[in-house]
C-alpha atoms as a PDB file:
ATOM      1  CA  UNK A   1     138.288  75.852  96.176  1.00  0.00           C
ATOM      2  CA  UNK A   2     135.472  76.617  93.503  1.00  0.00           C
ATOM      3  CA  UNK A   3     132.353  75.463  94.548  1.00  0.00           C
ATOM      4  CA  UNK A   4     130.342  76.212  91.419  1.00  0.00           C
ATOM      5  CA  UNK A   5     126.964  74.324  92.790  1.00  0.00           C
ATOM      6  CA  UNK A   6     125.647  75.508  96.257  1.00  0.00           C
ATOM      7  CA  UNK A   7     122.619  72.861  97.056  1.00  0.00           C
ATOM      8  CA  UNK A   8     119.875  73.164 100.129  1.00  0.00           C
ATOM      9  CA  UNK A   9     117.001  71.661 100.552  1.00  0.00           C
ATOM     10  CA  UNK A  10     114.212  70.259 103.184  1.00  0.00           C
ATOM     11  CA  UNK A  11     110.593  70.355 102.854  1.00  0.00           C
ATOM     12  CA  UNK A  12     110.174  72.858 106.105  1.00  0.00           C
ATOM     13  CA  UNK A  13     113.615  74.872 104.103  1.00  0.00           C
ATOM     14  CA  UNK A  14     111.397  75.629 101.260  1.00  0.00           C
ATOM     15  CA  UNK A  15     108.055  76.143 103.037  1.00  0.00           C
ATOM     16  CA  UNK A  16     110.059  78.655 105.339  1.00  0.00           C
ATOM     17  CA  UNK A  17     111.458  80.782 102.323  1.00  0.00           C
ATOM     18  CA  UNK A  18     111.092  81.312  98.815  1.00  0.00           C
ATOM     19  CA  UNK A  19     114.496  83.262  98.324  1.00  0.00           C
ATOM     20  CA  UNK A  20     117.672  81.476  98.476  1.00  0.00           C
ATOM     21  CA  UNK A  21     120.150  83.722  97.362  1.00  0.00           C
ATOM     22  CA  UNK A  22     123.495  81.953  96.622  1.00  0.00           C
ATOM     23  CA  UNK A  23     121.976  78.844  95.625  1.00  0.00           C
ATOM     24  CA  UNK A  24     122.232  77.197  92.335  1.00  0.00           C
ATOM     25  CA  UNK A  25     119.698  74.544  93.455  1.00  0.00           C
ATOM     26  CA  UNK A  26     117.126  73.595  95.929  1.00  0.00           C
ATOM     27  CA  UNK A  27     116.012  69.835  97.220  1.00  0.00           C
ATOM     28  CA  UNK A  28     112.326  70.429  98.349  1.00  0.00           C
ATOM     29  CA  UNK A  29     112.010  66.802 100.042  1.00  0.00           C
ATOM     30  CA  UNK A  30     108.003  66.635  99.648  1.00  0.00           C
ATOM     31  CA  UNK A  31     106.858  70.113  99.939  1.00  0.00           C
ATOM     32  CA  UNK A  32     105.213  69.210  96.353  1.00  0.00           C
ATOM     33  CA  UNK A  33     102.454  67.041  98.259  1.00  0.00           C
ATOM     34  CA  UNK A  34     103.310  67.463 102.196  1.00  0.00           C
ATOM     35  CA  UNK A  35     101.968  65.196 104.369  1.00  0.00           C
ATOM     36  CA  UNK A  36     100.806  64.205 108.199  1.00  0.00           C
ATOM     37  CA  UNK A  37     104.897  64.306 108.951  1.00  0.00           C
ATOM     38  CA  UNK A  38     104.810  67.941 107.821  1.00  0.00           C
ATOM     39  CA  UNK A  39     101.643  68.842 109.378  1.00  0.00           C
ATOM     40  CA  UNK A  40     103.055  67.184 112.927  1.00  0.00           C
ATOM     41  CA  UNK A  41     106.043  69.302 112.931  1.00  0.00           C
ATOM     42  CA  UNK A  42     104.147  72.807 111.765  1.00  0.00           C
ATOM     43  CA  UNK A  43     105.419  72.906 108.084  1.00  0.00           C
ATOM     44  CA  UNK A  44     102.098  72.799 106.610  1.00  0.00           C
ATOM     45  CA  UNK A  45      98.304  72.751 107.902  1.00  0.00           C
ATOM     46  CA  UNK A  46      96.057  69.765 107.281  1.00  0.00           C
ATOM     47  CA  UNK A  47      94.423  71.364 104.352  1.00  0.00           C
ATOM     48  CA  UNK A  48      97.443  72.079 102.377  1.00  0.00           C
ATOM     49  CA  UNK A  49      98.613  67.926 102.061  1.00  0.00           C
ATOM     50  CA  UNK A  50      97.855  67.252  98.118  1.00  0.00           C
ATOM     51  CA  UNK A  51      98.143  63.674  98.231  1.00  0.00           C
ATOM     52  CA  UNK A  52      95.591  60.967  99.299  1.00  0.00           C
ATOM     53  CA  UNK A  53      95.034  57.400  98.556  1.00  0.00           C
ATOM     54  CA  UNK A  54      91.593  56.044  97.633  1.00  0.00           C
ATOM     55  CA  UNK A  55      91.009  53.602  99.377  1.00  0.00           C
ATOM     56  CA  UNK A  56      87.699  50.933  99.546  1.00  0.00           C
ATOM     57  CA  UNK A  57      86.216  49.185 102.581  1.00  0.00           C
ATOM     58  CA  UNK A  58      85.774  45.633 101.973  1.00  0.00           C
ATOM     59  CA  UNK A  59      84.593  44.763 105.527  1.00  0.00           C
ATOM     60  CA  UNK A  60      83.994  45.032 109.446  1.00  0.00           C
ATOM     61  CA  UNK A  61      84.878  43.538 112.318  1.00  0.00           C
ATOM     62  CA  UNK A  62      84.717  43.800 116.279  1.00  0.00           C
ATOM     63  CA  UNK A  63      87.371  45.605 116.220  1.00  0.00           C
ATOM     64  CA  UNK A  64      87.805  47.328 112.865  1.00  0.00           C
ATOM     65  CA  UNK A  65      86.703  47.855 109.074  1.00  0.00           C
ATOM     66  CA  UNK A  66      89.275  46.788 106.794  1.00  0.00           C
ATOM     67  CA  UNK A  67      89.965  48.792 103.870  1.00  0.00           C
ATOM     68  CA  UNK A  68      92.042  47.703 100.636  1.00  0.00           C
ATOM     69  CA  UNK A  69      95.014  50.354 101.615  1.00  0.00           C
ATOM     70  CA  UNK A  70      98.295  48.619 102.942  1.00  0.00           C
ATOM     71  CA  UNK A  71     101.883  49.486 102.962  1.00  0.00           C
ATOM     72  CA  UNK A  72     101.960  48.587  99.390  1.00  0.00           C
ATOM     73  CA  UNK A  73      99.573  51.349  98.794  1.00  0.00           C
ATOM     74  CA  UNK A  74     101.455  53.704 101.453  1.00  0.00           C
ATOM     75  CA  UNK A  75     104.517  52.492 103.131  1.00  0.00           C
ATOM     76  CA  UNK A  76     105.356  51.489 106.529  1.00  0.00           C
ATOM     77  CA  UNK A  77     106.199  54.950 107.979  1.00  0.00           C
ATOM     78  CA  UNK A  78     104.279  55.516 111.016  1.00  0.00           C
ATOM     79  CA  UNK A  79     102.714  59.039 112.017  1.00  0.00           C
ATOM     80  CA  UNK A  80     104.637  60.470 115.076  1.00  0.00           C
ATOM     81  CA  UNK A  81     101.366  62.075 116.495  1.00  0.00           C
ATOM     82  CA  UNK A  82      99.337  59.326 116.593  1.00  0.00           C
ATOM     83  CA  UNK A  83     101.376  55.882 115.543  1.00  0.00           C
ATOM     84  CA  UNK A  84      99.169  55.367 112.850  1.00  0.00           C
ATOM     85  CA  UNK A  85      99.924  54.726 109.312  1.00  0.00           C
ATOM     86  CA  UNK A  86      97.760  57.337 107.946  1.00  0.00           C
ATOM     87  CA  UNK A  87      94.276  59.069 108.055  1.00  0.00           C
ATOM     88  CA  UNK A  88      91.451  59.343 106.222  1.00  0.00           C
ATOM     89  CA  UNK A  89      90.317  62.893 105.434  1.00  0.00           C
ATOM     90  CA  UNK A  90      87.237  64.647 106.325  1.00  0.00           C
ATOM     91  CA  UNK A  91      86.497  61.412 109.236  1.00  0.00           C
ATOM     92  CA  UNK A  92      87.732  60.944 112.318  1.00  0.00           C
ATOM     93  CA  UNK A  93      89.397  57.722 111.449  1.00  0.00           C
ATOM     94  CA  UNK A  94      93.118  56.482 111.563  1.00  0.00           C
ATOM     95  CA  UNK A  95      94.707  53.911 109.780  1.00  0.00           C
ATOM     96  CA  UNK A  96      95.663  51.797 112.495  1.00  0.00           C
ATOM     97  CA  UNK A  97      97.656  48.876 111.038  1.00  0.00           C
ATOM     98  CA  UNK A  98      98.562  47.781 107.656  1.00  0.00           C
ATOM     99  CA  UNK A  99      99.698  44.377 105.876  1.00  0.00           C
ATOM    100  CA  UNK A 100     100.471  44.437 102.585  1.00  0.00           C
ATOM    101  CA  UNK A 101      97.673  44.829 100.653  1.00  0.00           C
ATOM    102  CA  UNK A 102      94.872  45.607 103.533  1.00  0.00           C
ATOM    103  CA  UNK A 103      94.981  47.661 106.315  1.00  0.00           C
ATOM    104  CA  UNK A 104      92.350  48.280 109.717  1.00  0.00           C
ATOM    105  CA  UNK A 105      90.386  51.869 110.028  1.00  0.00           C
ATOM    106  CA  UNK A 106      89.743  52.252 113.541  1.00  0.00           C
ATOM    107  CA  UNK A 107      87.809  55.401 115.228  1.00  0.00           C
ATOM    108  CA  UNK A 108      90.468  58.096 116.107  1.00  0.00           C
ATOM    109  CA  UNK A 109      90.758  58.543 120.177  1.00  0.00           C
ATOM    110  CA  UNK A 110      88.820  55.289 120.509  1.00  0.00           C
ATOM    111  CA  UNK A 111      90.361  53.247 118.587  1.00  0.00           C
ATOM    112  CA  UNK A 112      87.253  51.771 118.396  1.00  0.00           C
ATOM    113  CA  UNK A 113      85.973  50.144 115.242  1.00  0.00           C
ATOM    114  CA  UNK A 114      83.390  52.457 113.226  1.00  0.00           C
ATOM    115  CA  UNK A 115      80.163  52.116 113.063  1.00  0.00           C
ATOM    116  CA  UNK A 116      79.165  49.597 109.973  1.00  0.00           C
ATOM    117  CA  UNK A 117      76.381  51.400 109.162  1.00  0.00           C
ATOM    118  CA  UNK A 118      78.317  55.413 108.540  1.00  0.00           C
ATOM    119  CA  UNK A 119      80.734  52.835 106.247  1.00  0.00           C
ATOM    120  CA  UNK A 120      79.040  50.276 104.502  1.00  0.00           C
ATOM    121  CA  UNK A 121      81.130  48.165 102.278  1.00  0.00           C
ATOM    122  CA  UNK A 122      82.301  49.652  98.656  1.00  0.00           C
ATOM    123  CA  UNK A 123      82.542  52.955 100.561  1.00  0.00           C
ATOM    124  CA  UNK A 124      85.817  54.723  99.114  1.00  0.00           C
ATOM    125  CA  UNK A 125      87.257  57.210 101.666  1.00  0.00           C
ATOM    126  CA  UNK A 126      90.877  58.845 100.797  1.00  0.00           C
ATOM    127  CA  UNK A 127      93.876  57.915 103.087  1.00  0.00           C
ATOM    128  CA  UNK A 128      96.381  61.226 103.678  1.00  0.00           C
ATOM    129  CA  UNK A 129      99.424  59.581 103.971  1.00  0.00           C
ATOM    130  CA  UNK A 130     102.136  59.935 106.829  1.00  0.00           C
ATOM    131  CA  UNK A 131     105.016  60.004 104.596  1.00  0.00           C
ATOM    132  CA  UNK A 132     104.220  61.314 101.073  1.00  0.00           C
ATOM    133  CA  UNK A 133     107.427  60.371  99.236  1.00  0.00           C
ATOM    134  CA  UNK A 134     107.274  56.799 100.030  1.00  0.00           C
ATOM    135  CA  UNK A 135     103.728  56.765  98.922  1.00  0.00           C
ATOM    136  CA  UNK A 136     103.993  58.455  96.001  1.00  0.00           C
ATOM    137  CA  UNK A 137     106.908  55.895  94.920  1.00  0.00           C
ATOM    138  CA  UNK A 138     103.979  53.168  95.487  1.00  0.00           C
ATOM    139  CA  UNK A 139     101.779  54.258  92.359  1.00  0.00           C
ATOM    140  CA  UNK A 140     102.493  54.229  88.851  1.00  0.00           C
ATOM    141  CA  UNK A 141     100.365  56.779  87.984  1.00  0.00           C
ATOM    142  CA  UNK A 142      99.016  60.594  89.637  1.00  0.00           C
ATOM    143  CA  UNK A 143      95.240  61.091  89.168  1.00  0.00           C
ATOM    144  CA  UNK A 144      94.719  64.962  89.821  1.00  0.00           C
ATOM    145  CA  UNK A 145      91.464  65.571  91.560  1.00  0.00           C
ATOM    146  CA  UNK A 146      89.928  68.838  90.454  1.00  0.00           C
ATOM    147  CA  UNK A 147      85.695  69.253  92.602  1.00  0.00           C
ATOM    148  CA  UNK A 148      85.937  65.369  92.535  1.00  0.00           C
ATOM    149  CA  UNK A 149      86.775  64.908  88.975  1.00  0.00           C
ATOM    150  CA  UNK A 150      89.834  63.164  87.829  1.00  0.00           C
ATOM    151  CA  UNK A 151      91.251  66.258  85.347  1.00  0.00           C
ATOM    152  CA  UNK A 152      94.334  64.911  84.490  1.00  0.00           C
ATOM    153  CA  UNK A 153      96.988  61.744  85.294  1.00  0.00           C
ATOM    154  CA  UNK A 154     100.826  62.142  85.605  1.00  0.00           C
ATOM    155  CA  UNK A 155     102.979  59.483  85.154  1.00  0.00           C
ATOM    156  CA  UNK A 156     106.289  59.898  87.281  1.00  0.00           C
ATOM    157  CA  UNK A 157     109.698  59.530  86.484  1.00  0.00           C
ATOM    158  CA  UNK A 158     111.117  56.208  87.989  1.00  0.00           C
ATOM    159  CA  UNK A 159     114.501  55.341  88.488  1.00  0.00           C
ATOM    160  CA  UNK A 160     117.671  57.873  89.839  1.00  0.00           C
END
């Protein structure tokens, strides 16, 4: 039997190689963004996820700050190292639950709610999501972050 199209493809496939001889085409899942999946299971490090959702606080609480990121903004998939819904980077804070359109920070190990003062409201902080695919399908458009500058927006193809 001809088989004229030999396909592989996982993120971890095409992090592990960048040869596949035989192949006519490759399926690299995420490995365009990664995310805290890949970084739980070793097939990237935290600093090599290029996707993040800004996100705004818009209040506190005894028990958390809320923030204006929910599944709408980054999908349901919980993190399998911490059961969170995401992180935000360069704080020690996890996205502990999400409804729709809001979600609670808490204080990573804690899971205490952070100090009001370190976050006052309007603060924007960037979410690195658990499950980048699912994310990415969230947002119309890509803003591309170059020193903190918005360089350049891609608009993704919808629809299979």
């Amino acid at each position: 039997v001809a088989c004229p199209v030999i396909s592989v493809g996982s993120t971890p496939a095409c992090a592990a190689a960048d040869k596949f001889p035989g192949v006519t085409e490759i399926h690299p899942g995420n490995y365009t963004f990664y995310d805290r999946q890949q970084v739980a299971v070793g097939g990237c490090q935290e600093g090599d996820v290029g996707v993040t959702v800004l996100t705004r606080v818009i209040g506190h609480y005894a028990s958390h700050m809320l923030c204006d990121t929910g599944s709408l903004a980054v999908s349901k998939d919980v993190a399998p190292q911490d059961q969170a819904f995401g992180a935000v980077a360069g704080h020690a804070l996890l996205l502990q639950s999400v409804s729709q359109e809001v979600g609670k920070l808490v204080v990573a190990g804690t899971m205490a709610a952070p100090n009001p003062a370190d976050y006052p409201v309007g603060t924007l902080l960037q979410i690195v999501p658990n499950h980048s695919c699912l994310t990415a399908a969230c947002h119309p458009v890509y803003y591309v972050v170059e020193d903190g500058k918005v360089i350049d927006a891609w608009h993704p193809c919808r629809g299979w």
